[in-house]
Protein backbone atom coordinates (compact mmCIF):
# COMPACT_ATOMS: atom_id res chain seq x y z
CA UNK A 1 -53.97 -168.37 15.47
CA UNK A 2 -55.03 -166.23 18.24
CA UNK A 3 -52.86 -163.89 20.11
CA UNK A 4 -52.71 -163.66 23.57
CA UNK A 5 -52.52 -160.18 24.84
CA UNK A 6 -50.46 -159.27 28.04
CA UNK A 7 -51.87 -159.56 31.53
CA UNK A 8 -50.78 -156.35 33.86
CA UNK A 9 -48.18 -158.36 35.32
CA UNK A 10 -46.95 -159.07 32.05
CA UNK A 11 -47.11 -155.33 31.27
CA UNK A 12 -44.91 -155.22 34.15
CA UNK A 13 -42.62 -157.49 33.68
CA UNK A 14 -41.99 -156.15 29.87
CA UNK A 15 -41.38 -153.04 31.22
CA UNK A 16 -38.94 -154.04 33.66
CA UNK A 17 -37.15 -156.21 30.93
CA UNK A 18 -37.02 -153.09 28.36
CA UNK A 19 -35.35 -150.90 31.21
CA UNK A 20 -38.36 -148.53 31.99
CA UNK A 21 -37.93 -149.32 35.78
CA UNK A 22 -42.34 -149.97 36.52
CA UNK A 23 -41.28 -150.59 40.35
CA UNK A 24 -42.54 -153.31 41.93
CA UNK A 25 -44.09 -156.20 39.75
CA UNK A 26 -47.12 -157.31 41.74
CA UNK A 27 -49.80 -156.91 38.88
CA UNK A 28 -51.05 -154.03 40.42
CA UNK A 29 -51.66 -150.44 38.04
CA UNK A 30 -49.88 -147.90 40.80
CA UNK A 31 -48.14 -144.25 40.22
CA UNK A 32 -44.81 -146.55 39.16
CA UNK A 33 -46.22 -148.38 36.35
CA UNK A 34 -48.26 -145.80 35.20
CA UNK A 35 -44.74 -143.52 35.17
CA UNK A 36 -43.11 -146.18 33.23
CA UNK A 37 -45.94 -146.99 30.59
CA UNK A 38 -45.91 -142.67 30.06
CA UNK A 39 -41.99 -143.20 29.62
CA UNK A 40 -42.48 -145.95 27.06
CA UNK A 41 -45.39 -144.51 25.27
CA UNK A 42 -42.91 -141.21 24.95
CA UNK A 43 -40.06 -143.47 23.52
CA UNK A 44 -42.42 -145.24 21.17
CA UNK A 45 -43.92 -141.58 20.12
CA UNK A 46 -47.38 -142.67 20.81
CA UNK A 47 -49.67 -140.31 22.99
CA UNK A 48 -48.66 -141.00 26.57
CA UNK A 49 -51.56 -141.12 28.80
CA UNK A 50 -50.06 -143.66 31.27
CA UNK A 51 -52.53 -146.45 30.15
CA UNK A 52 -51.32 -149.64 28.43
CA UNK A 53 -53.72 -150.40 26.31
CA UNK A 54 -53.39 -152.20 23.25
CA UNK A 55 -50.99 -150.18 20.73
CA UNK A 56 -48.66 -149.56 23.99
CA UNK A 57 -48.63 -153.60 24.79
CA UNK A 58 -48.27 -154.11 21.04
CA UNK A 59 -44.77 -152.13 20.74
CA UNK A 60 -43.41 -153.67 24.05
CA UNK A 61 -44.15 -156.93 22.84
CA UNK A 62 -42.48 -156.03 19.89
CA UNK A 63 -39.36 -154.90 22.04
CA UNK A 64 -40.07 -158.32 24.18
CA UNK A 65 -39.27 -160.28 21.02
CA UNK A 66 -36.60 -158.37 20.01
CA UNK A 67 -35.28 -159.51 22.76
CA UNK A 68 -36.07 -162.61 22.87
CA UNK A 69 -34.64 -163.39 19.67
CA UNK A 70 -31.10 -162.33 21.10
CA UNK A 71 -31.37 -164.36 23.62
CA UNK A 72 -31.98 -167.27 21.17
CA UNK A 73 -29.02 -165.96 19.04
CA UNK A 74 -26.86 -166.53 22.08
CA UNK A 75 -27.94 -170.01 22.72
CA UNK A 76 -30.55 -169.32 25.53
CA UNK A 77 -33.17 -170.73 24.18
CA UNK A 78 -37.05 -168.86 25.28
CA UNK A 79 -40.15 -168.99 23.34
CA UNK A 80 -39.84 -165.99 21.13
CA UNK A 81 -43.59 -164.85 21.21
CA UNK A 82 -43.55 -161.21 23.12
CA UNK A 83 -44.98 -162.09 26.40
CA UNK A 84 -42.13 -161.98 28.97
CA UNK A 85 -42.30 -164.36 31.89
CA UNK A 86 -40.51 -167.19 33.43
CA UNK A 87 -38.92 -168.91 30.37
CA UNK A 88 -37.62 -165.05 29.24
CA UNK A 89 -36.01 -164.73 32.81
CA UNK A 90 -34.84 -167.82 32.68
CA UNK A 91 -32.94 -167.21 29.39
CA UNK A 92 -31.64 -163.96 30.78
CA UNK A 93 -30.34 -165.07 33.99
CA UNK A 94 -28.50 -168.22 31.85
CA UNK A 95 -27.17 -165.14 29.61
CA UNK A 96 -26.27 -163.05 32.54
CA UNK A 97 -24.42 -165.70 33.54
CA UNK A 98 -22.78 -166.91 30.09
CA UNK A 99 -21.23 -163.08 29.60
CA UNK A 100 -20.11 -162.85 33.49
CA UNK A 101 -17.66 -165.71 33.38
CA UNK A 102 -16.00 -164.34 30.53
């Protein structure tokens, strides 16, 4: 089985889900995403050179999963595979919703 490994954008949009604010997500590797990859390499203890190469996109993915899998475990149903996108947001939005109305 071969993985697929995070675009930028994807990078990105991880970041954003994990709360590490990368600013805008337009696939582009500015002063903001570079910021927040430094902040998440710090929080993962791994040296933190702003660069998300592959150990970096490894842990978020990990973290994507995570969750991912608590969406699932609240009935959202999305892929649970570490690359976020629009089947994650999806999810969250329908969970966003599901814990508002109560």
């Amino acid at each position: 089985v071969k993985k697929m490994e995070m675009t930028l954008t994807q990078v990105q949009e991880a970041l954003k889900l994990c709360n590490y604010a990368p600013g805008t997500v337009d696939g582009y590797d500015g002063p903001e995403t570079q910021a927040a990859v430094r902040r998440t390499q710090e929080g993962y203890d791994i040296e933190a050179d702003g660069i998300a190469g592959p150990v970096t996109k490894e842990h978020l993915s990990k973290q994507v999963r995570g969750i991912q899998a608590q969406l699932n475990a609240k009935g959202c149903g999305c892929p649970v595979d570490g690359l976020p996108g629009p089947l994650t947001d999806a999810a969250e939005d329908t969970a966003g919703r599901f814990w508002t109305r109560r």
